[in-house]
N, C-alpha and C. Protein backbone atom coordinates (compact mmCIF):
# COMPACT_ATOMS: atom_id res chain seq x y z
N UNK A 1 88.82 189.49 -9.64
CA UNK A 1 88.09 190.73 -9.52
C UNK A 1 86.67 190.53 -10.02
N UNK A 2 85.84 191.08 -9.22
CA UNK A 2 84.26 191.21 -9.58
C UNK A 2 84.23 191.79 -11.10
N UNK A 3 83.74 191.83 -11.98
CA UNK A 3 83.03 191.90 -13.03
C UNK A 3 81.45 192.58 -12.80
N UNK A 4 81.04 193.50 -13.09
CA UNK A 4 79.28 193.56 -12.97
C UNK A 4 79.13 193.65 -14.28
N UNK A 5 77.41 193.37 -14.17
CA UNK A 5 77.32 193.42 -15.69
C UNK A 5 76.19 194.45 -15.37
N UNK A 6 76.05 195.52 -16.85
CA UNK A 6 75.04 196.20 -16.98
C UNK A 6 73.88 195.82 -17.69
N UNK A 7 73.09 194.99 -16.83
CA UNK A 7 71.53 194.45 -17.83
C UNK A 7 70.19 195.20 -17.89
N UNK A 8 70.39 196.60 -17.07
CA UNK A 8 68.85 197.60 -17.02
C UNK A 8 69.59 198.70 -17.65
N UNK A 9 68.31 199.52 -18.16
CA UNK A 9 68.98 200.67 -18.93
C UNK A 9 68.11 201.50 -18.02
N UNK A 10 68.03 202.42 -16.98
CA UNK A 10 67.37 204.04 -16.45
C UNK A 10 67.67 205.06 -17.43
N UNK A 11 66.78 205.71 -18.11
CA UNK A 11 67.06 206.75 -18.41
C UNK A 11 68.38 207.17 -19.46
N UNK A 12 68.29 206.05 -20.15
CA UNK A 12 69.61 206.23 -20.76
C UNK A 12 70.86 205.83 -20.66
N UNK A 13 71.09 205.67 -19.70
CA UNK A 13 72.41 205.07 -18.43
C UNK A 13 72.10 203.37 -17.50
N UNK A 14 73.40 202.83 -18.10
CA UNK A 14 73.14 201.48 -17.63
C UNK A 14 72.91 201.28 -15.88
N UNK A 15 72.80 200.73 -15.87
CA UNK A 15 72.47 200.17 -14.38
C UNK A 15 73.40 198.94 -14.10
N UNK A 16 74.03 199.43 -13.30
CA UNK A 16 74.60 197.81 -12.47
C UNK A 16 74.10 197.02 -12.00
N UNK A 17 74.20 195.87 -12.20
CA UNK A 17 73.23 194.94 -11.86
C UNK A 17 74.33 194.07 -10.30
N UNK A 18 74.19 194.23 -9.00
CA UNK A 18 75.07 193.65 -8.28
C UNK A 18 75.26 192.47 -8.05
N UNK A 19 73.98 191.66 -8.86
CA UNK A 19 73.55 190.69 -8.21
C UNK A 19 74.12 189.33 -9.58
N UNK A 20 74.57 189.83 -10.18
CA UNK A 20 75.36 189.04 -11.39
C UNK A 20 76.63 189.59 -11.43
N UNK A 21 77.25 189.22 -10.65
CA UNK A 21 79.14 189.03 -10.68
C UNK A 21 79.34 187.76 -11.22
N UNK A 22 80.50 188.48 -11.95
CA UNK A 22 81.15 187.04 -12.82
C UNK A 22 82.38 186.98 -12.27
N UNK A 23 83.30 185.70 -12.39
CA UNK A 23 84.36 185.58 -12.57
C UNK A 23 84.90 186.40 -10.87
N UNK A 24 83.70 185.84 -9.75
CA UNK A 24 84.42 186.37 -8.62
C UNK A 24 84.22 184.68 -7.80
N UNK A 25 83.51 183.90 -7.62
CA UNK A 25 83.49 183.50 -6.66
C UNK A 25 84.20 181.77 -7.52
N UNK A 26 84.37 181.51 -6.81
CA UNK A 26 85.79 179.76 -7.22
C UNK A 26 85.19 178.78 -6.05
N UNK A 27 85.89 177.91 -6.64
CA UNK A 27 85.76 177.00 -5.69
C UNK A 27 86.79 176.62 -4.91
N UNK A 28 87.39 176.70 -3.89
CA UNK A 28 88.31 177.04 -2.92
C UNK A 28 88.64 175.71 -2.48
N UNK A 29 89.89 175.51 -2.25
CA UNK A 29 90.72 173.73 -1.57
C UNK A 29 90.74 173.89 -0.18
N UNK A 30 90.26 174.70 0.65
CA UNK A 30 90.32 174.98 2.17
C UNK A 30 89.88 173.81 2.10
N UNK A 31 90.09 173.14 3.28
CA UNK A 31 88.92 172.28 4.42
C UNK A 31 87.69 172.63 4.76
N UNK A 32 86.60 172.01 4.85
CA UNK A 32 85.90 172.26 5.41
C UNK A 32 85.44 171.83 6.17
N UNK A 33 84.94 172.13 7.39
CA UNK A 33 84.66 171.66 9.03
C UNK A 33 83.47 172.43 9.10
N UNK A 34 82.40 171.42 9.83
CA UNK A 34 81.11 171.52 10.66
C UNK A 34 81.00 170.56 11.52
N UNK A 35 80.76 171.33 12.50
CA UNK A 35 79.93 171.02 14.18
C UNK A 35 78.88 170.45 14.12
N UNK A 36 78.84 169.31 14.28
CA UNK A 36 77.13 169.20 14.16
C UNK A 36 76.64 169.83 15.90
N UNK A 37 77.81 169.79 16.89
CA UNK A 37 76.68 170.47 17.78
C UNK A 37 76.48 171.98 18.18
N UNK A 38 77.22 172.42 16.75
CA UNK A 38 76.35 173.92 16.25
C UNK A 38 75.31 174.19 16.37
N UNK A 39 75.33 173.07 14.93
CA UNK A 39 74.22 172.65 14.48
C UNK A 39 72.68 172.30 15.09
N UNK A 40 73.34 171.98 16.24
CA UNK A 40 71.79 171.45 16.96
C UNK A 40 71.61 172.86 17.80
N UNK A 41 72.48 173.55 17.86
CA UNK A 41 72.47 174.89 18.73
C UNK A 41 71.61 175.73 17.87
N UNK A 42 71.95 175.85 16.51
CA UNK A 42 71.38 176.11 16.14
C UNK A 42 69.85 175.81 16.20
N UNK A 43 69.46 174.71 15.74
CA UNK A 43 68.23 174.22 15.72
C UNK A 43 67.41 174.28 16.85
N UNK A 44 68.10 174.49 18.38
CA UNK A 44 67.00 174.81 19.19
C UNK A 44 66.83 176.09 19.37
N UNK A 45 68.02 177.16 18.88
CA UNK A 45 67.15 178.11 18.63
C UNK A 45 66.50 178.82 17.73
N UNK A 46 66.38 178.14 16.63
CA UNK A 46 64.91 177.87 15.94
C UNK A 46 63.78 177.65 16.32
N UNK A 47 64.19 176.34 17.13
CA UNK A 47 63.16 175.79 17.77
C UNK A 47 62.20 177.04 18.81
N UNK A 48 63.10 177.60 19.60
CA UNK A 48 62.80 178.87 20.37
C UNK A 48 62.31 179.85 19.80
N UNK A 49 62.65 180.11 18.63
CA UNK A 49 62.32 181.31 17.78
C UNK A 49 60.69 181.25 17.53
N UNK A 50 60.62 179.92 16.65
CA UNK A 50 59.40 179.33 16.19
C UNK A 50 58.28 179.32 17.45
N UNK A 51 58.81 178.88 18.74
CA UNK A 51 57.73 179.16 19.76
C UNK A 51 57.25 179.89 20.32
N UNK A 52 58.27 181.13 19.95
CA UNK A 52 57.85 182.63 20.20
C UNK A 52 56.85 183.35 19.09
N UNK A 53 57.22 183.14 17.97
CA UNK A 53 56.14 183.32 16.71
C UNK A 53 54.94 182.85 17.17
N UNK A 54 55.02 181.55 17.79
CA UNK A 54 53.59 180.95 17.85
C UNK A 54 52.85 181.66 18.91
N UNK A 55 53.62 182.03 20.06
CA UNK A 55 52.53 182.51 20.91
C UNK A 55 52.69 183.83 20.92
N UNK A 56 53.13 184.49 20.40
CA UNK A 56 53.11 185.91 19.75
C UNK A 56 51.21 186.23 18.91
N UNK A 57 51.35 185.09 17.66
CA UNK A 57 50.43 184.74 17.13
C UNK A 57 49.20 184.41 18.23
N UNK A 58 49.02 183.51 18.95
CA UNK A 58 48.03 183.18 19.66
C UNK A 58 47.80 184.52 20.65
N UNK A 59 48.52 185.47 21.02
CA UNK A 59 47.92 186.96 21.69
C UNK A 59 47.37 187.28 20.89
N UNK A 60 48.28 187.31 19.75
CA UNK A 60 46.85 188.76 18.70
C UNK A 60 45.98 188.24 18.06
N UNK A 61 46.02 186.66 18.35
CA UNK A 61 44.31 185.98 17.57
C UNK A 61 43.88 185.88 19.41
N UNK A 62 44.05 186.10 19.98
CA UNK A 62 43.25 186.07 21.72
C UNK A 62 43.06 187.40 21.71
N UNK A 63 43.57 188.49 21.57
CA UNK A 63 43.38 189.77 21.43
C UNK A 63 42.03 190.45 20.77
N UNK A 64 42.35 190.12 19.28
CA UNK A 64 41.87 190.27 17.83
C UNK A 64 40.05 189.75 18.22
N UNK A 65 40.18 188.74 18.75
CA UNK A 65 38.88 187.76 18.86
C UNK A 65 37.17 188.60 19.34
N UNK A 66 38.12 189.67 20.53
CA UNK A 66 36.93 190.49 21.05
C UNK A 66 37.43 192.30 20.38
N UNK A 67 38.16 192.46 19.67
CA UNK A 67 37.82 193.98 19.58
C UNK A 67 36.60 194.63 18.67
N UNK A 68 36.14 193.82 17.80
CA UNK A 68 35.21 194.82 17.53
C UNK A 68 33.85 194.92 17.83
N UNK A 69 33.40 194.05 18.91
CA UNK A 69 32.46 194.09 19.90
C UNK A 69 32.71 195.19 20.59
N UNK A 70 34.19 195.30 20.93
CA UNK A 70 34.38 196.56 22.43
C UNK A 70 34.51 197.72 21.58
N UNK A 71 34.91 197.28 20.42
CA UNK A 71 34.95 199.06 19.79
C UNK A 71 33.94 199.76 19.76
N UNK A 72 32.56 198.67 19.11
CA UNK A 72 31.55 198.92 18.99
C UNK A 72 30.49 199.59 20.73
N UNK A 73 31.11 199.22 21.49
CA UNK A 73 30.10 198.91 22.75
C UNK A 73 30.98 200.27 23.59
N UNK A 74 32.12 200.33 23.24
CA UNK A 74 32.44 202.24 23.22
C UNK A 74 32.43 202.98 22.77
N UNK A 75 32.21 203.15 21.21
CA UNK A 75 32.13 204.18 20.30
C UNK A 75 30.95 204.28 19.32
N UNK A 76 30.11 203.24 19.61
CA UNK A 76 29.05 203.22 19.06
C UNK A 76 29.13 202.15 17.44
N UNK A 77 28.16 202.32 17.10
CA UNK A 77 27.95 201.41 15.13
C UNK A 77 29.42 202.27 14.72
N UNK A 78 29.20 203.73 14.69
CA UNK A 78 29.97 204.72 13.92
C UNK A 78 31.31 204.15 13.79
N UNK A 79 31.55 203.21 14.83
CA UNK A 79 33.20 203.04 14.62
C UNK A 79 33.20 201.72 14.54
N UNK A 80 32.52 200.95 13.91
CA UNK A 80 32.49 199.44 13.49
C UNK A 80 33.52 198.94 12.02
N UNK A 81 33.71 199.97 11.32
CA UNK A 81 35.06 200.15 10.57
C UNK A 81 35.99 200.02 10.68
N UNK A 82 36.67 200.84 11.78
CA UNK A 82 37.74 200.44 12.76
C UNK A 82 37.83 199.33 13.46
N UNK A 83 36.90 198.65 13.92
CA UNK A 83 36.91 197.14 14.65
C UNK A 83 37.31 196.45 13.58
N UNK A 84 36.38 196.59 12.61
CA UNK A 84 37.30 195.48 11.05
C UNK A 84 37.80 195.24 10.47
N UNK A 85 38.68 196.80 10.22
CA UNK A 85 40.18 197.24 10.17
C UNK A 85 41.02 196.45 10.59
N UNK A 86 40.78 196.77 11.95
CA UNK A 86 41.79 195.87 12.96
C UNK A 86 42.03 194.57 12.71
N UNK A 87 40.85 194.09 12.71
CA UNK A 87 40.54 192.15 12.72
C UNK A 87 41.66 192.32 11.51
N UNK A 88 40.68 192.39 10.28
CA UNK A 88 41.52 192.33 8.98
C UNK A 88 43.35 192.34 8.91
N UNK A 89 43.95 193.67 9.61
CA UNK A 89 45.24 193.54 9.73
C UNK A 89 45.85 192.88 10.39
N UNK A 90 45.21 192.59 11.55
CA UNK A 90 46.12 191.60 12.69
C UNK A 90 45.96 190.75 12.70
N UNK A 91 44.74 190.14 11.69
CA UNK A 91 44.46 188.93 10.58
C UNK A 91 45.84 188.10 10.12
N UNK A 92 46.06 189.38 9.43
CA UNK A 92 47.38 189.38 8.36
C UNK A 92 48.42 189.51 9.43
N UNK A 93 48.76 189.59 10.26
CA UNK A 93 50.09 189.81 11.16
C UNK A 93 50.01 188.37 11.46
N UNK A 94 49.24 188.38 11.98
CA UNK A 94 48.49 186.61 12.59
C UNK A 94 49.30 185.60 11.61
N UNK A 95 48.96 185.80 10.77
CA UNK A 95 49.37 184.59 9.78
C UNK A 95 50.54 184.63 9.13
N UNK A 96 51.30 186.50 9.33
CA UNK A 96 52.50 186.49 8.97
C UNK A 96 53.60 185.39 9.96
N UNK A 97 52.92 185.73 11.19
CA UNK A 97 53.67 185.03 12.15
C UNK A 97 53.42 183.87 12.76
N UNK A 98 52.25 183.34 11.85
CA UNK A 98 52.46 181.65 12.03
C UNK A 98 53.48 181.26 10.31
N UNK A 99 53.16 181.94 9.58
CA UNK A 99 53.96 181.54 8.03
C UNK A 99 55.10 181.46 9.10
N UNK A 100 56.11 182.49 9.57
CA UNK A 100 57.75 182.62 9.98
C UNK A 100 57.51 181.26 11.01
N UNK A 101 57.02 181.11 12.02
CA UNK A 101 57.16 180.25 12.92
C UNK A 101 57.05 178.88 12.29
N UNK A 102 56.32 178.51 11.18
CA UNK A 102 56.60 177.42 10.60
C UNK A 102 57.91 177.42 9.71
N UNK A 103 58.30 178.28 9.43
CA UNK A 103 59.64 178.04 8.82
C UNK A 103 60.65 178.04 9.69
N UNK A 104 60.30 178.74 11.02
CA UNK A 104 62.06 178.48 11.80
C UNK A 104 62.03 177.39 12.02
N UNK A 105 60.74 176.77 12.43
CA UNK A 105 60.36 175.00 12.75
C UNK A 105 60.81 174.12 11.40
N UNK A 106 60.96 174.38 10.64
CA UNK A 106 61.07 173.77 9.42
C UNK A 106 62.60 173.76 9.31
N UNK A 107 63.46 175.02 9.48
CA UNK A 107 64.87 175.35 9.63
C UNK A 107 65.65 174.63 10.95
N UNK A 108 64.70 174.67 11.94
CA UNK A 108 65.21 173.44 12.97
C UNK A 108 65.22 172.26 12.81
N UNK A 109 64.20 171.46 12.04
CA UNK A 109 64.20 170.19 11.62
C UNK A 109 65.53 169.48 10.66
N UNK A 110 65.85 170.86 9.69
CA UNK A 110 66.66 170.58 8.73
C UNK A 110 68.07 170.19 9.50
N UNK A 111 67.79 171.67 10.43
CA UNK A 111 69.06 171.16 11.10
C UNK A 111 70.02 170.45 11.89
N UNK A 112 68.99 169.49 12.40
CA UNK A 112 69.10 168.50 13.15
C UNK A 112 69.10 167.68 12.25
N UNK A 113 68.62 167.59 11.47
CA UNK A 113 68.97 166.24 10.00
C UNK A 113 70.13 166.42 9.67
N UNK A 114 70.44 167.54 9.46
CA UNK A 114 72.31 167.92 9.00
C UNK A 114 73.01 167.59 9.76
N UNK A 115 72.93 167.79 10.84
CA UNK A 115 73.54 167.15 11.98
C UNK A 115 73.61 165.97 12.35
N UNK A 116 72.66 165.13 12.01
CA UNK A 116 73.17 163.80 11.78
C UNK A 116 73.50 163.01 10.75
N UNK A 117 73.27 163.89 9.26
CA UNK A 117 73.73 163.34 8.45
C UNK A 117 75.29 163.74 8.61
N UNK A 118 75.99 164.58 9.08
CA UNK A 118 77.39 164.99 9.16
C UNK A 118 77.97 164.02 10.27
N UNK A 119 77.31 163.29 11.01
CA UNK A 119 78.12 162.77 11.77
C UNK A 119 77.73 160.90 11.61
N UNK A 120 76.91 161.04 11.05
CA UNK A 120 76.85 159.92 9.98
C UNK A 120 78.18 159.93 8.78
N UNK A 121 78.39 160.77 8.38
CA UNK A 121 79.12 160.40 7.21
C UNK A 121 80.40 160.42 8.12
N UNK A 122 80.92 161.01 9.00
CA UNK A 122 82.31 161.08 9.54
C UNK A 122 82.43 159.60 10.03
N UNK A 123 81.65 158.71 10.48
CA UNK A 123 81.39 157.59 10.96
C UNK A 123 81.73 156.44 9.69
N UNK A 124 80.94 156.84 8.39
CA UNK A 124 81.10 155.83 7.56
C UNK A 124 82.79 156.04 7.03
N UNK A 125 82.99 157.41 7.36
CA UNK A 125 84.57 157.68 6.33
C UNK A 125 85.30 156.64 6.91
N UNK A 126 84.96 156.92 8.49
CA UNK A 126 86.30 156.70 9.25
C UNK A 126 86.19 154.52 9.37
N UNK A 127 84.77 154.36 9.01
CA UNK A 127 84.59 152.52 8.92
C UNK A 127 85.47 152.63 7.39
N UNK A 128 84.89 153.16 6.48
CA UNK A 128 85.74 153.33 4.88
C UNK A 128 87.26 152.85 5.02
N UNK A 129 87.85 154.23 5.85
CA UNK A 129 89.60 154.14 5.98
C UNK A 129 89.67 153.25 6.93
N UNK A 130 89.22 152.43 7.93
CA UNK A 130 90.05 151.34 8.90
C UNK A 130 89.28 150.20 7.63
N UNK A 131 88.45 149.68 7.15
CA UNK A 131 88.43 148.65 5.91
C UNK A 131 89.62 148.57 5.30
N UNK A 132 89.94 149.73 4.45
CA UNK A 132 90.88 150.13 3.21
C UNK A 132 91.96 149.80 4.10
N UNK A 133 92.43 150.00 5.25
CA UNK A 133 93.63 149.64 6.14
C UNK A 133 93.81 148.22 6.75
N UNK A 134 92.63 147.93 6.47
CA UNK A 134 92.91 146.00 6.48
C UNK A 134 93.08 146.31 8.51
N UNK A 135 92.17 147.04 9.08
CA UNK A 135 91.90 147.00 10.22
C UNK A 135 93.43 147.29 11.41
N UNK A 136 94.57 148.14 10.60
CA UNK A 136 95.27 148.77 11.29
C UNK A 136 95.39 149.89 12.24
């Protein structure tokens, strides 16, 4: 059974903290089994993910590049605020979504390494046990 512990005090009254359970999670004798060609399923669509971030990113820096010329050249100086507004936030979107696209790229790489380190090791077990079997 979960355990919580109360480590914040609100107002007088403890707070559960959910994120410190004790005495719930073990270490379990199941088997465990992985695919490495999950694994690579995975990783290309990472890979996919990450290339959508990227050119997601490259519209709103192709976008971003001319608006506050046109804001300006329809609404006059008066609304040159708003053109820099814009830049500024979709600045920040911009780079939110090259940060994510380098990490799904980063999460695809891994996973294709896992994937061959898992089928690397099933390879050495199985040279291991026909050795130890004196090649039976």
């Amino acid at each position: 059974m979960a355990v919580l512990t109360a480590d914040t005090m609100v107002g007088g009254a403890p707070v559960e903290n959910t994120c410190s359970l004790q005495d719930h999670y073990r270490m379990s004798s199941a088997p465990v089994s992985v695919d490495p060609a999950s694994l690579r399923t995975s990783a290309v669509d990472n890979d996919e993910c990450a290339a959508s971030y990227d050119e997601y990113r490259r519209q709103v820096s192709a976008w971003i590049d001319g608006v506050e010329d046109e804001i300006i050249r329809c609404h006059g100086a008066i609304a040159a605020p708003v053109g820099a507004s814009l830049r500024e936030y979709f600045g920040r979107v911009s780079g939110y979504a090259e940060q994510t696209g380098a990490r799904r790229a980063g999460m695809a790489q891994n996973l294709m390494a896992a994937a061959g380190r898992y089928e690397g090791g099933d390879a050495d077990g199985a040279q291991s046990i026909s050795a130890a079997g004196g090649g039976l």
